[in-house]
Protein backbone atom coordinates (compact mmCIF):
# COMPACT_ATOMS: atom_id res chain seq x y z
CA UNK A 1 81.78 58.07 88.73
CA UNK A 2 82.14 62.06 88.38
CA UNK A 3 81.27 64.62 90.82
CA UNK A 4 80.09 67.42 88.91
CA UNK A 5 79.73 70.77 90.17
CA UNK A 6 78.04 73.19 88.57
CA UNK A 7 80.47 76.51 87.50
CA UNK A 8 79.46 79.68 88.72
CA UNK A 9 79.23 82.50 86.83
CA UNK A 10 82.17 84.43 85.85
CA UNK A 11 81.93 88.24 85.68
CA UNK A 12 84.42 90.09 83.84
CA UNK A 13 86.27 92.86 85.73
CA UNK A 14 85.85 96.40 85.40
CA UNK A 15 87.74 98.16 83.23
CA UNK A 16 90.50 100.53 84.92
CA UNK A 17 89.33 103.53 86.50
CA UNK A 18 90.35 106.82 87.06
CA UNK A 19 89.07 109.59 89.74
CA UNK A 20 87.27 112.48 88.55
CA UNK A 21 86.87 116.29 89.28
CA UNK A 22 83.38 115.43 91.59
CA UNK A 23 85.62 113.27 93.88
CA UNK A 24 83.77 109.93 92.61
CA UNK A 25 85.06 107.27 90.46
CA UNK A 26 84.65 108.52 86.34
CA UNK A 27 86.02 105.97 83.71
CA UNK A 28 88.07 106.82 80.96
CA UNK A 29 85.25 105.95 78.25
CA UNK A 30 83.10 108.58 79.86
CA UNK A 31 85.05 111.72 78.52
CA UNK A 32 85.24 112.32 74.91
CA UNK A 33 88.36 113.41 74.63
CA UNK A 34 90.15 110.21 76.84
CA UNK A 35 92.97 109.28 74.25
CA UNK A 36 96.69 108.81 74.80
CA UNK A 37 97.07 112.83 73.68
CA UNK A 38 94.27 113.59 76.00
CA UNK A 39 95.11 117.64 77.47
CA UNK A 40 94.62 118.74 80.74
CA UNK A 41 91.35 120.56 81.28
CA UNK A 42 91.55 124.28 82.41
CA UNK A 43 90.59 123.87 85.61
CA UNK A 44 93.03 120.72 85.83
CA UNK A 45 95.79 123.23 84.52
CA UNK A 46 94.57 125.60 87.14
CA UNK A 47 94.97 123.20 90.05
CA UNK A 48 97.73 121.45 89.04
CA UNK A 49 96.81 118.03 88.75
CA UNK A 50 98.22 114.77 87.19
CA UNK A 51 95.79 113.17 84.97
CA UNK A 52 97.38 109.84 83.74
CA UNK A 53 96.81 108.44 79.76
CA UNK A 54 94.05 106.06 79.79
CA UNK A 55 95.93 103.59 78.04
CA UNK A 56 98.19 103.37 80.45
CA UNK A 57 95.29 102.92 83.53
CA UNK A 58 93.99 99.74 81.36
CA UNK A 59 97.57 98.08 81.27
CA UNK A 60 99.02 99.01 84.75
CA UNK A 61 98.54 96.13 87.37
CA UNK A 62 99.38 95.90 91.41
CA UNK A 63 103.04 94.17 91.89
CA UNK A 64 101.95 92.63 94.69
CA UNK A 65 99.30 90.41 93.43
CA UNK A 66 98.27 90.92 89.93
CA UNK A 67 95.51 92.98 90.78
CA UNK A 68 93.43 96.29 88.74
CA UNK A 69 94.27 99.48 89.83
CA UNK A 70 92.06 102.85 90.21
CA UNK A 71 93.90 106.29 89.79
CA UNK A 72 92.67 108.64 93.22
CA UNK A 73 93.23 111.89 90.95
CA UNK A 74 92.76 113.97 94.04
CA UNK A 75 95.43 112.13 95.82
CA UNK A 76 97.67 111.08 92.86
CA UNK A 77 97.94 107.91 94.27
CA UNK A 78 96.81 104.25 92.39
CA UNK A 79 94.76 102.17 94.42
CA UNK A 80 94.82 98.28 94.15
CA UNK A 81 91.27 96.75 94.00
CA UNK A 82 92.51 93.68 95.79
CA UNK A 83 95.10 94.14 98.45
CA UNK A 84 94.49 98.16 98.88
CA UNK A 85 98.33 98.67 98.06
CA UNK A 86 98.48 102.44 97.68
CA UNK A 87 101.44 103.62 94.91
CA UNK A 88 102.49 107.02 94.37
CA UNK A 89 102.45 109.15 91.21
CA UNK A 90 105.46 111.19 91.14
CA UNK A 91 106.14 113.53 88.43
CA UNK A 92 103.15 112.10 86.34
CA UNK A 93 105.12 108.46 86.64
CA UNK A 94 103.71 106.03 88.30
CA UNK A 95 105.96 104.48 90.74
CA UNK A 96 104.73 100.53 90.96
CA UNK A 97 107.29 99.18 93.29
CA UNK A 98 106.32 97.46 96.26
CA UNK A 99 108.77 98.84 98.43
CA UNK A 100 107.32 102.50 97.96
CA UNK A 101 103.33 101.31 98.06
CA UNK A 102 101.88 102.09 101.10
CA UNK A 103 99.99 99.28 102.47
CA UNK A 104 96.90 99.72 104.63
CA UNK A 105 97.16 96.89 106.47
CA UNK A 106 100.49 98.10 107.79
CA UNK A 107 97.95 99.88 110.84
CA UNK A 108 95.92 96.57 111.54
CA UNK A 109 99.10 94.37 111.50
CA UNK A 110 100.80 96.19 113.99
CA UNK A 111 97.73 96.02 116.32
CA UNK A 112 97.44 92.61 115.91
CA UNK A 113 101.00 91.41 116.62
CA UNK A 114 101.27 90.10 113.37
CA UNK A 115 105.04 90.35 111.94
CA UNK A 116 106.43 93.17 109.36
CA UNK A 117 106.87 91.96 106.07
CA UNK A 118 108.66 94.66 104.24
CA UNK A 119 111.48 93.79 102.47
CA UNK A 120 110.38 89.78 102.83
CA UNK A 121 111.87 87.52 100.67
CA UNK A 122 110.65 84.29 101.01
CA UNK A 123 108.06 82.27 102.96
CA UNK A 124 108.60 78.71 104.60
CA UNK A 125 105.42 77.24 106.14
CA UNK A 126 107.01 74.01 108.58
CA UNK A 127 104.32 71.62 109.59
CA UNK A 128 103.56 67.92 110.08
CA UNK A 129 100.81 65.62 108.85
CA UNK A 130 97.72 67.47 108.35
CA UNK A 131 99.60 70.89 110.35
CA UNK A 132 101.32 70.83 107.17
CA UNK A 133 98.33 71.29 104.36
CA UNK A 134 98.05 74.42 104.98
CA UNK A 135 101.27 75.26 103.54
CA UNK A 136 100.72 73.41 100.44
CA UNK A 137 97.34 75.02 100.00
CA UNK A 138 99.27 78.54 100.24
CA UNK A 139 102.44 77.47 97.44
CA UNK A 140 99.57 75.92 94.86
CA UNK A 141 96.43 77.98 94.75
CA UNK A 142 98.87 81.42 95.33
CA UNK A 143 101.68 80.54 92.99
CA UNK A 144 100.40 82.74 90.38
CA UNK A 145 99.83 85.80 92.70
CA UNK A 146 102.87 85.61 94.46
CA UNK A 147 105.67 87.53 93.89
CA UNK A 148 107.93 85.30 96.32
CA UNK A 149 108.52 81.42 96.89
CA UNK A 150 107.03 79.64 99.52
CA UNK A 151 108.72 76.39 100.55
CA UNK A 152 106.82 73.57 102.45
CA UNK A 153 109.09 72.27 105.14
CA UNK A 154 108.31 68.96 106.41
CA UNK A 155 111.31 68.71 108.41
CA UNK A 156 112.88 69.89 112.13
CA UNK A 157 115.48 71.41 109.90
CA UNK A 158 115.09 74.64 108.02
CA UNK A 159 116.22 75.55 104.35
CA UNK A 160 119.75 77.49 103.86
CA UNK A 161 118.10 80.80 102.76
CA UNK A 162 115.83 80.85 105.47
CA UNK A 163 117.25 84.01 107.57
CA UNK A 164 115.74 87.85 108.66
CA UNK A 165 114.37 88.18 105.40
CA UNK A 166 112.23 84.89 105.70
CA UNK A 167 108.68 84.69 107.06
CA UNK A 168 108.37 81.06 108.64
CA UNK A 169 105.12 79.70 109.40
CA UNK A 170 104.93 77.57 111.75
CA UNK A 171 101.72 75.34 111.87
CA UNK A 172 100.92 72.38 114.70
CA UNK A 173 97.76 72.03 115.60
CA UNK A 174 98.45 69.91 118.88
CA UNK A 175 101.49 72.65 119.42
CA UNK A 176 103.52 69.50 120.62
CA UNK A 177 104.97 68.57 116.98
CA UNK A 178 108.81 67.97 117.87
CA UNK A 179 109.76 68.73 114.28
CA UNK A 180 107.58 71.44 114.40
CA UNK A 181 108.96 72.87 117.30
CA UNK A 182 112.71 71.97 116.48
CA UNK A 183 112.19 74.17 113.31
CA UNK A 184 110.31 77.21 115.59
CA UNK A 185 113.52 77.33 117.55
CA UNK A 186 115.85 77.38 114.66
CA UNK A 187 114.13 80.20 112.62
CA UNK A 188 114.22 82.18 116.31
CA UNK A 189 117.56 81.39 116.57
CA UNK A 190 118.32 82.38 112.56
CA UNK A 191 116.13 85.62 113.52
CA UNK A 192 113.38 84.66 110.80
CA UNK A 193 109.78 86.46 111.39
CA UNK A 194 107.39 84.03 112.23
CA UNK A 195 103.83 83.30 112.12
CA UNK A 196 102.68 80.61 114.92
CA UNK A 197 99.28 78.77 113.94
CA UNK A 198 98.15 76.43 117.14
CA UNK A 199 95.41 75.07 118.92
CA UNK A 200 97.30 75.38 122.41
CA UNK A 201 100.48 73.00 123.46
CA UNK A 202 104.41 73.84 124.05
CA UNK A 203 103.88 76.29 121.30
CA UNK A 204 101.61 78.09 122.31
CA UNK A 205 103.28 78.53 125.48
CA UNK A 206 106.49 79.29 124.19
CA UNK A 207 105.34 82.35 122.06
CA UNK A 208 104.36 83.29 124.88
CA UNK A 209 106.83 83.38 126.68
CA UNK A 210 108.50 85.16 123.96
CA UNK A 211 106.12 87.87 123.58
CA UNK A 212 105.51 87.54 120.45
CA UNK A 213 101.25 86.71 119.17
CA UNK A 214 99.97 83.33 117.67
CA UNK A 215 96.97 82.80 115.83
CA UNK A 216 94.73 80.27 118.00
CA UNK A 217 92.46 77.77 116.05
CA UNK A 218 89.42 75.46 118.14
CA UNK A 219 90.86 72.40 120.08
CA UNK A 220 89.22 69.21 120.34
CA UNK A 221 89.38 67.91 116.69
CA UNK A 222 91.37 65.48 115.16
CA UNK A 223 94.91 67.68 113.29
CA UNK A 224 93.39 66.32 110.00
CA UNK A 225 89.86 67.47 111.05
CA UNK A 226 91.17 70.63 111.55
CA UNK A 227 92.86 71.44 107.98
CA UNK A 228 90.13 74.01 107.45
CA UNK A 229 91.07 75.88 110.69
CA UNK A 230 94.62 75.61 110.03
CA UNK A 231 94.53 76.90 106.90
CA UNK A 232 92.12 79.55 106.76
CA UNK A 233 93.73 80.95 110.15
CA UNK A 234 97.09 81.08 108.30
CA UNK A 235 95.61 82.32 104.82
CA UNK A 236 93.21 85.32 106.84
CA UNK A 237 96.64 86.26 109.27
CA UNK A 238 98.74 86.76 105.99
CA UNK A 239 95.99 88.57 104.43
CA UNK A 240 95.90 91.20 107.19
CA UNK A 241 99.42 91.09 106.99
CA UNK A 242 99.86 92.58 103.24
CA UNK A 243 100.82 89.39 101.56
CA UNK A 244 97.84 88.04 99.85
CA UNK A 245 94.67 89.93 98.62
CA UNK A 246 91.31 90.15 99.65
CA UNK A 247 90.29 86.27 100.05
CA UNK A 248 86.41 87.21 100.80
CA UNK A 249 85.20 86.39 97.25
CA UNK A 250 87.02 83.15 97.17
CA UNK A 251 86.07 81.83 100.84
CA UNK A 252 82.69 82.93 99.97
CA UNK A 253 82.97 80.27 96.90
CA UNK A 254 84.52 77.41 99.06
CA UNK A 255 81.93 77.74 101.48
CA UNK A 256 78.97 77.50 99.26
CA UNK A 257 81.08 74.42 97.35
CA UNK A 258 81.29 72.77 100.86
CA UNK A 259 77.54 73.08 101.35
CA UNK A 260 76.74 71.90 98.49
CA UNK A 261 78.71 68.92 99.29
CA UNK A 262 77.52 68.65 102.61
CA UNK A 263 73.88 68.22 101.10
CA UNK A 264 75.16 65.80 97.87
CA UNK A 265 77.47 63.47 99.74
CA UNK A 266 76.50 63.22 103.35
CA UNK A 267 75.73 59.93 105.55
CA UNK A 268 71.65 60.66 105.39
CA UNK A 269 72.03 60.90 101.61
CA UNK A 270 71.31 57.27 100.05
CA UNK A 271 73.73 55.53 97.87
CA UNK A 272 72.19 55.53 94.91
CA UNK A 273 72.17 59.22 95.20
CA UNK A 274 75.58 59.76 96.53
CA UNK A 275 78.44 59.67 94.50
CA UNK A 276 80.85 59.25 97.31
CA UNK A 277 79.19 56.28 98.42
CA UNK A 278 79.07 54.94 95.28
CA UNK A 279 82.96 55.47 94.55
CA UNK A 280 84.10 53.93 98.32
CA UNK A 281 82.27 50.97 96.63
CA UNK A 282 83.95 50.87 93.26
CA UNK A 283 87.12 51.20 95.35
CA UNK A 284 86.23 48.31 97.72
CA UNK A 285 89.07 46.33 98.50
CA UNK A 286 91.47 48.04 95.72
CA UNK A 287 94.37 49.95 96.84
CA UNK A 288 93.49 53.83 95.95
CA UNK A 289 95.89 55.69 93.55
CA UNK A 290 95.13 58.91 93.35
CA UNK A 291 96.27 61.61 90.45
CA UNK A 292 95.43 65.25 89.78
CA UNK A 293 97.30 68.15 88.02
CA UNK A 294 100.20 69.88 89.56
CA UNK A 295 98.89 72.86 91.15
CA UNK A 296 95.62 72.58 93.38
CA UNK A 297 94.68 69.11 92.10
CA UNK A 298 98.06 67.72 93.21
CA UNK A 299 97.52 68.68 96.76
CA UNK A 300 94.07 67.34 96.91
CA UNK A 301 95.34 63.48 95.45
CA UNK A 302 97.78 63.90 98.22
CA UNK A 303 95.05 64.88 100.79
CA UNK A 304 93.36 61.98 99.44
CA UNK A 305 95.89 59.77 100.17
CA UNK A 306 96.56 60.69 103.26
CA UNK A 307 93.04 60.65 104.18
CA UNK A 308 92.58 57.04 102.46
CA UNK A 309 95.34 56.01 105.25
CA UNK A 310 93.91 57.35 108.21
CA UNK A 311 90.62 57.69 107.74
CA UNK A 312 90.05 54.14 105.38
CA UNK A 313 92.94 52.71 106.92
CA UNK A 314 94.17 51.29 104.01
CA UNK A 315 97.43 51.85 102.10
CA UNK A 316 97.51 54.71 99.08
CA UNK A 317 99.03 56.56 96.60
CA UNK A 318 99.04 59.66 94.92
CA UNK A 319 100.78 61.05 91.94
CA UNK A 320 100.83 64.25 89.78
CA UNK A 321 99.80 64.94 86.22
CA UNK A 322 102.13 64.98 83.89
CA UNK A 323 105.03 63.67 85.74
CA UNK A 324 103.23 60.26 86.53
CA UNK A 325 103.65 59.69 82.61
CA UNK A 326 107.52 59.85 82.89
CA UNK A 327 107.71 56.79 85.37
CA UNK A 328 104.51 55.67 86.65
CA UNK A 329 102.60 54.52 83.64
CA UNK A 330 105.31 51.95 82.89
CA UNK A 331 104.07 50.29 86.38
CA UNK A 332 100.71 49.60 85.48
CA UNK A 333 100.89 45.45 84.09
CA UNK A 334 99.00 42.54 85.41
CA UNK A 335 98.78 41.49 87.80
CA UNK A 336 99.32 44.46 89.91
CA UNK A 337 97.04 46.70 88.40
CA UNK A 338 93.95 44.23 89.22
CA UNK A 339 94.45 45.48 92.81
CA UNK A 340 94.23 48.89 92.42
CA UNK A 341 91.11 51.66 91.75
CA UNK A 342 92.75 54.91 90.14
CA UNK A 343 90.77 58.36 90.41
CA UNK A 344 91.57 60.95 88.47
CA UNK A 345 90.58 64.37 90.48
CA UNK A 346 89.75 67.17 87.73
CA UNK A 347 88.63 70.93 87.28
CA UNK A 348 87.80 73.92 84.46
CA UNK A 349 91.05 75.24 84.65
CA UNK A 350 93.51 72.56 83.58
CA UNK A 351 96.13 73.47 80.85
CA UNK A 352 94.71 72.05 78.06
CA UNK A 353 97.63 69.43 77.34
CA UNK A 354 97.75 68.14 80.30
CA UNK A 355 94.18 67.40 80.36
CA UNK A 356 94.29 66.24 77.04
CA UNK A 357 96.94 63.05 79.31
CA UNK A 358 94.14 61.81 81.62
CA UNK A 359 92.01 59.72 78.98
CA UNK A 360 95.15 58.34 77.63
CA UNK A 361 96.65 57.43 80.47
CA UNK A 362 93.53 55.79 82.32
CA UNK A 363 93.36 53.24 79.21
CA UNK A 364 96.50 52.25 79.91
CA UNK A 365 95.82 51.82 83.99
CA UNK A 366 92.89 49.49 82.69
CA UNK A 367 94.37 47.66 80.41
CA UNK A 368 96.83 46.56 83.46
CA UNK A 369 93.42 45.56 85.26
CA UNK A 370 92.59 48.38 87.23
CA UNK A 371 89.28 50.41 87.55
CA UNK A 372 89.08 54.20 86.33
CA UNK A 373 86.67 57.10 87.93
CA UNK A 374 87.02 60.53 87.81
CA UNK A 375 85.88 63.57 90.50
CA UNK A 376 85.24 67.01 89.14
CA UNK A 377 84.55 70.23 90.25
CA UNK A 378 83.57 73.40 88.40
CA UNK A 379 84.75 76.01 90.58
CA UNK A 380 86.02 79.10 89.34
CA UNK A 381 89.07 80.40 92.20
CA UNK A 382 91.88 77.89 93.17
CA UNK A 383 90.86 77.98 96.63
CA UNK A 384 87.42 76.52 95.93
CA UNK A 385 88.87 74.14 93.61
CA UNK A 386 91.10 72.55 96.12
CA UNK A 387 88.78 72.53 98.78
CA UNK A 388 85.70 71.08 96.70
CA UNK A 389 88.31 68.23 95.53
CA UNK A 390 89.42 67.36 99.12
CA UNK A 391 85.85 67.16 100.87
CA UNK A 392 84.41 64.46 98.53
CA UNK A 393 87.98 62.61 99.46
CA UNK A 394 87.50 63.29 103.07
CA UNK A 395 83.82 61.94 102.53
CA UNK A 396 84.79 58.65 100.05
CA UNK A 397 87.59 57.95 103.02
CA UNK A 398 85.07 57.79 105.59
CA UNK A 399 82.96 55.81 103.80
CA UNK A 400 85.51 53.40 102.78
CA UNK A 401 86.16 52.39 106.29
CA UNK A 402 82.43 52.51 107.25
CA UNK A 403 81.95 49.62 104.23
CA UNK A 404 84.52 47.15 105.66
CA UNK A 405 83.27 47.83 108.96
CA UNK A 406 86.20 50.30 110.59
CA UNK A 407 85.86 53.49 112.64
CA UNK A 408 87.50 56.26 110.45
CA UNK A 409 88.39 58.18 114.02
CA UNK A 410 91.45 56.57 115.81
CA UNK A 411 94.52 56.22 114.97
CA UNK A 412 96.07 53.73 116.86
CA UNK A 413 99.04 53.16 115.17
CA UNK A 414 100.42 56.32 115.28
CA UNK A 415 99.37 56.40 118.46
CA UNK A 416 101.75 53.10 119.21
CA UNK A 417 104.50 54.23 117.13
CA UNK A 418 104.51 57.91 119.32
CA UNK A 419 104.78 55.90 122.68
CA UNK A 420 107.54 53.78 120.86
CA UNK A 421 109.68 56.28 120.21
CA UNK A 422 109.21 57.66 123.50
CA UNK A 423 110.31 54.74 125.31
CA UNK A 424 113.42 54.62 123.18
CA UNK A 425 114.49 58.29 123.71
């Protein structure tokens, strides 16, 4: 079975620009003379402006994430296109340090309550169970465009480094996590900035007490329900705090991917027209193994899995591409491959040699008896790609409970095991 959805189209960017004399926007390839010994113009003699060598526009790039830059010739400043970071020209040098950029969200931030992150040197997003996805979703679909490491901390404990120059995230949808809340008080304590994402709870309450703002997401949903709120609360707060660029372009895409799935995969739509319906049969009473491409693809099998054992309430696994071929593979023999249903979760953008590993290494998951289907999505940003991977998992979840008769809701278990471990504290 393959989900296919159709790519959008991609539109080359602009080439660099430069401001001209009229105040507007004029592009190198509009003056005759743009060259790397281009001369100043009279009148740019006259005023004493800075005009910068083409060549140079075309190859310059924002630090801070990657992004094209315009000159402001008027200003002598270069403009990002995608976070607004502002960098000086200074003696006809461009100076492209973060540090010196001035960053417009600097104003809005401070409003808002969010933290300062000048000078940051690391980012640790603490968070249980579907609190924690968020996190993930911010270290694989921003690795590229980040010029610091984010560490997913799934523990009441917090890394070494983690200290004043550290921005910790702290993510519980309930607000009542302990873990969660045993790592808020330790990066307080360790005098880490920190970003509170909540739907209410002790931490809520705490910050405050404190003082210091939270970003509040809707109540009444399920923690896993809620990944979308989590995460785009976290992902628009670090936005308007300077760390990541404009996200409007990519939300945009992950919204019109959801409603596309909405209309493909959704309980009114019949099985023979419904892939996930027709997958949460192929899976029937097979154990789920998941696998998808470190990066974007690895997060979804794992939201997969996750969702397989509390939504399907069934056991499951999930494993990244290529490492699974350094241990896994050797697993897959009879009889214990009969019992399982592997799906491969794919997308445009895989490194060709890993994606050259998928077709080899589902032969050798059926030859050990097991069944073989792949999901696919032809989304063009990360963001969309992870999120048009997880909903048809969410979806095939659901409907593998629904089949064998089970409410995908509740959670009793974890419900027992909480009460549990009450009693014995």
């Amino acid at each position: 079975m393959v989900v296919q959805r159709p790519a959008l189209e991609h539109r080359a960017p602009a080439p660099a620009q430069r401001r001209g004399d009229d105040g507007g926007v004029a592009r190198s390839e509009d003056r005759d003379d743009a060259g790397p010994d281009q001369e100043l113009t009279p009148k740019e003699k006259e005023e004493g402006r800075v005009t910068l060598d083409p060549e140079l526009l075309r190859i310059l790039v924002c630090p801070n994430d990657r992004g094209e830059v315009d000159y402001h010739e008027d200003e002598e400043v270069l403009v990002c296109r995608t976070c607004g970071y502002r960098y000086p020209v200074r003696d006809d040098i461009p100076v492209m340090l973060i540090d010196e950029a001035e960053k417009p969200a600097a104003r809005k931030r401070a409003a808002s309550g969010l933290p300062d992150l000048a000078g940051l040197t690391s980012v640790v997003c603490c968070g249980m169970g579907g609190s924690a996805v968020a996190g993930d979703v911010l270290k694989q679909a921003f690795r590229e465009r980040l010029g610091i490491p984010v560490d997913v901390n799934r523990s009441p404990v917090l890394p070494a480094f983690a200290g004043p120059s550290t921005l910790v995230v702290v993510s519980s949808y309930s607000g009542n996590t302990a873990e969660t809340l045993a790592a808020f008080h330790e990066a307080a304590a360790r005098g880490c900035r920190i970003l509170t994402i909540t739907g209410g709870g002790a931490l809520s309450e705490e910050c405050a007490a404190r003082g210091w703002a939270a970003v509040h997401v809707p109540g009444g949903f399920q923690p896993r329900a809620a990944v979308g709120h989590l995460t785009f609360a976290m992902l628009g707060a670090l936005e308007s705090a300077g760390l990541l660029p404009s996200l409007a372009e990519a939300v945009d895409e992950v919204v019109a991917e959801l409603e596309r799935a909405a209309a493909d995969l959704a309980p009114g739509t019949p099985s023979e027209r419904n892939p996930a319906k027709v997958l949460a049969t192929t899976i029937g009473d097979r154990i789920p193994v998941i696998w998808g491409i470190e990066g974007v693809a690895s997060v979804a099998a794992m939201r997969w899995k996750t969702q397989m054992n509390e939504n399907g309430k069934v056991p499951a696994f999930a494993s990244a591409m290529s490492e699974l071929d350094h241990n896994e593979v050797v697993g897959w023999t009879r009889p214990y491959g009969e019992r399982c249903a592997v799906i491969g979760l794919r997308h445009g953008a895989e490194p060709e040699e890993l994606s050259a590993r998928f077709p080899l290494s589902a032969d050798i998951a059926r030859d050990a008896g097991a069944t073989y289907d792949e999901v696919r999505v032809g989304t063009r940003s990360a963001l969309a790609t992870l999120f048009g991977l997880v909903v048809v998992g969410d979806l095939v979840s659901c409907y593998v409970a629904l089949r064998r008769g089970g409410d995908p809701t509740p959670v009793a278990v974890i419900d027992r095991l909480k009460a549990a471990l009450a009693r014995a504290t």
